[in-house]
C-alpha atoms as a PDB file:
ATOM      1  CA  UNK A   1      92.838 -31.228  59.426  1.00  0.00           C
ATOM      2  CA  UNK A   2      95.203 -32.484  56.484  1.00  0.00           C
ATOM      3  CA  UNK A   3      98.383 -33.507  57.847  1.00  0.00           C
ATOM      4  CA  UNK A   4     101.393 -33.806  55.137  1.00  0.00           C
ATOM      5  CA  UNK A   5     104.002 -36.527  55.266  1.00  0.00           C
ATOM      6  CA  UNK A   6     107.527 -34.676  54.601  1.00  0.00           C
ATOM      7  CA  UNK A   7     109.734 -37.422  52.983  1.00  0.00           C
ATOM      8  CA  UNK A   8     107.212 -40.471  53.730  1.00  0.00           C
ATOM      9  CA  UNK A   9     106.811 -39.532  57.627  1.00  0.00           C
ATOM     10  CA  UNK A  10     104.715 -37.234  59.731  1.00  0.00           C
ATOM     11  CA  UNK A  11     107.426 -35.762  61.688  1.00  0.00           C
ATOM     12  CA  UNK A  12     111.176 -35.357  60.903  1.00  0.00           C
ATOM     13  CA  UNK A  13     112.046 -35.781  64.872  1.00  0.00           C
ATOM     14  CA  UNK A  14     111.032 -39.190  65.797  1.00  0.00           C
ATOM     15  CA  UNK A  15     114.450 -40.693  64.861  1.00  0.00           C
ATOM     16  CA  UNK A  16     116.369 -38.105  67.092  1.00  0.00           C
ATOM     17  CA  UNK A  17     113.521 -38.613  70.052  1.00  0.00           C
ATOM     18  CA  UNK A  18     114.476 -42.950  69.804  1.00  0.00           C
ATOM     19  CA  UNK A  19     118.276 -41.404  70.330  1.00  0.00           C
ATOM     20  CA  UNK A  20     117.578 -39.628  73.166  1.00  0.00           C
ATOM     21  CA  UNK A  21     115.207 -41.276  75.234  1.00  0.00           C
ATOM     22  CA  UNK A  22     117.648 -44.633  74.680  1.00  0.00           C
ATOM     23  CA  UNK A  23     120.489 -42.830  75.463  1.00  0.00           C
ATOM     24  CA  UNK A  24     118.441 -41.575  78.555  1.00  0.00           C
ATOM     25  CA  UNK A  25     117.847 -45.307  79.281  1.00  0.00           C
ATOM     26  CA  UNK A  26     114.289 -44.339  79.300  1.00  0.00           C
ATOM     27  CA  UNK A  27     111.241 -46.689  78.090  1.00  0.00           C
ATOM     28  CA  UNK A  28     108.644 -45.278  76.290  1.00  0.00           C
ATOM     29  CA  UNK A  29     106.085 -45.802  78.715  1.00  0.00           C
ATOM     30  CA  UNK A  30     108.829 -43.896  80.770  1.00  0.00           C
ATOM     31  CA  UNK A  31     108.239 -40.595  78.199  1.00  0.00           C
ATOM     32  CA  UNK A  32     104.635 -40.724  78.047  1.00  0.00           C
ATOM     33  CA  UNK A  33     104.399 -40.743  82.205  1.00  0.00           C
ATOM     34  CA  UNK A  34     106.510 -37.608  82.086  1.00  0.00           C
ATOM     35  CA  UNK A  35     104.744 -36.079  79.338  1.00  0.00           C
ATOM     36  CA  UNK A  36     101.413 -37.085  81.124  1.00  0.00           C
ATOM     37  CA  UNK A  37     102.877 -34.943  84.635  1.00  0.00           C
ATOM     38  CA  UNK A  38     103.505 -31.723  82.090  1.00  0.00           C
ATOM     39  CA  UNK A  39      99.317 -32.014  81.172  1.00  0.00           C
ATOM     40  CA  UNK A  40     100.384 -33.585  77.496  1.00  0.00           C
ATOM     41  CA  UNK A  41      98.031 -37.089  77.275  1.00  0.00           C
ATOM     42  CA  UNK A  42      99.857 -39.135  75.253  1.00  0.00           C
ATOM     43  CA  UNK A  43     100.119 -42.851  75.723  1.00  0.00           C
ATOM     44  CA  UNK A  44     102.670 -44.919  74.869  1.00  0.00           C
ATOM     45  CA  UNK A  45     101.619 -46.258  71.656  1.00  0.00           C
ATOM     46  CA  UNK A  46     101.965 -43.071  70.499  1.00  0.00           C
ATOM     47  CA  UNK A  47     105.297 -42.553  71.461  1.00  0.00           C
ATOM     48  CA  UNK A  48     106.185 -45.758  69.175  1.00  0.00           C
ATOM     49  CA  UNK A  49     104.203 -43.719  66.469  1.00  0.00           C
ATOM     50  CA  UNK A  50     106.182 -40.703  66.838  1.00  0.00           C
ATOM     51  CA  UNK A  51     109.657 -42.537  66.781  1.00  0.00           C
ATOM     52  CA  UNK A  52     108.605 -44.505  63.732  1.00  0.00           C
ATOM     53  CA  UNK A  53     107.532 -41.099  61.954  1.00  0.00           C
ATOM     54  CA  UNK A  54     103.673 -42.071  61.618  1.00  0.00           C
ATOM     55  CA  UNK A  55     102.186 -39.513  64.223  1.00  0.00           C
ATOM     56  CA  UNK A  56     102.060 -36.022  64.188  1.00  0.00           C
ATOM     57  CA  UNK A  57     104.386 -33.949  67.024  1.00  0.00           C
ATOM     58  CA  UNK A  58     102.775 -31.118  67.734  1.00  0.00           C
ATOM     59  CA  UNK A  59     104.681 -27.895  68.548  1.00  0.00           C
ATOM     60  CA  UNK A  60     104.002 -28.114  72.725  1.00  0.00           C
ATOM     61  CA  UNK A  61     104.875 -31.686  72.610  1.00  0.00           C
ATOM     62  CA  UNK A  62     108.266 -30.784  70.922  1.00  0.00           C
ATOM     63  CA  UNK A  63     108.904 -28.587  73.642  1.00  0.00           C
ATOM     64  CA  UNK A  64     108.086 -30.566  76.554  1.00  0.00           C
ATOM     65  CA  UNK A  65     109.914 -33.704  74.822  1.00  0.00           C
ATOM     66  CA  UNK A  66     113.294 -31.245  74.512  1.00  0.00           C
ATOM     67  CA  UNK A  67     112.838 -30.441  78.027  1.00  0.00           C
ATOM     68  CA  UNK A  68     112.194 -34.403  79.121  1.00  0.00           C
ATOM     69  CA  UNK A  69     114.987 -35.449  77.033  1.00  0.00           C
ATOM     70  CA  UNK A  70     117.713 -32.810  78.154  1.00  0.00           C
ATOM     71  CA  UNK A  71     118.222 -32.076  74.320  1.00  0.00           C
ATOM     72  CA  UNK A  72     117.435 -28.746  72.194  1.00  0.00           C
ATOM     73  CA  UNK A  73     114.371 -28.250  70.091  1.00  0.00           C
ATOM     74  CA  UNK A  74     116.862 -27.486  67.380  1.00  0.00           C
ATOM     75  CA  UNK A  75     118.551 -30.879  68.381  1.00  0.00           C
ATOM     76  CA  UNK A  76     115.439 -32.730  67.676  1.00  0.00           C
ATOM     77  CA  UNK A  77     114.276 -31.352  64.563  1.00  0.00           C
ATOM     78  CA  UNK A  78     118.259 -31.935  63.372  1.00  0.00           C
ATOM     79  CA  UNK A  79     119.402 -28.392  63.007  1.00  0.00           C
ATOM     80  CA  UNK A  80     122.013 -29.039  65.199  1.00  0.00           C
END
């Protein structure tokens, strides 16, 4: 599968997930537990990848991570 980079990253919500889960005083090994409990398998590592914009958030994981984080999908993505 070809993933695209939009503006020189892989996702356009990383920045806004870093926001949240700090502001959450969450750790990223924090995130990926939770997102482990809702049947996403994502380790921690990835979670760095995602805020830095180098991995790929997939639709399901955007959902679960709005729910995790208390914050909109729309938040995330920065149409709010």
């Amino acid at each position: 599968m070809k993933i695209y980079d939009y503006d020189g990253k892989k996702n356009i919500c990383g920045e806004r997930i870093h926001e949240a889960r700090c502001k959450l005083r969450m750790t990223q090994s924090d995130l990926a537990a939770k997102l482990q409990l809702a049947d996403i398998i994502i380790e921690r590592n990835s979670i760095s990848r995602i805020e830095i914009g180098t991995r790929f958030v997939a639709d399901y994981e955007l959902r679960e991570l709005s729910k995790i984080l208390k914050v909109s999908v729309d938040w995330l993505l920065g149409l709010e």
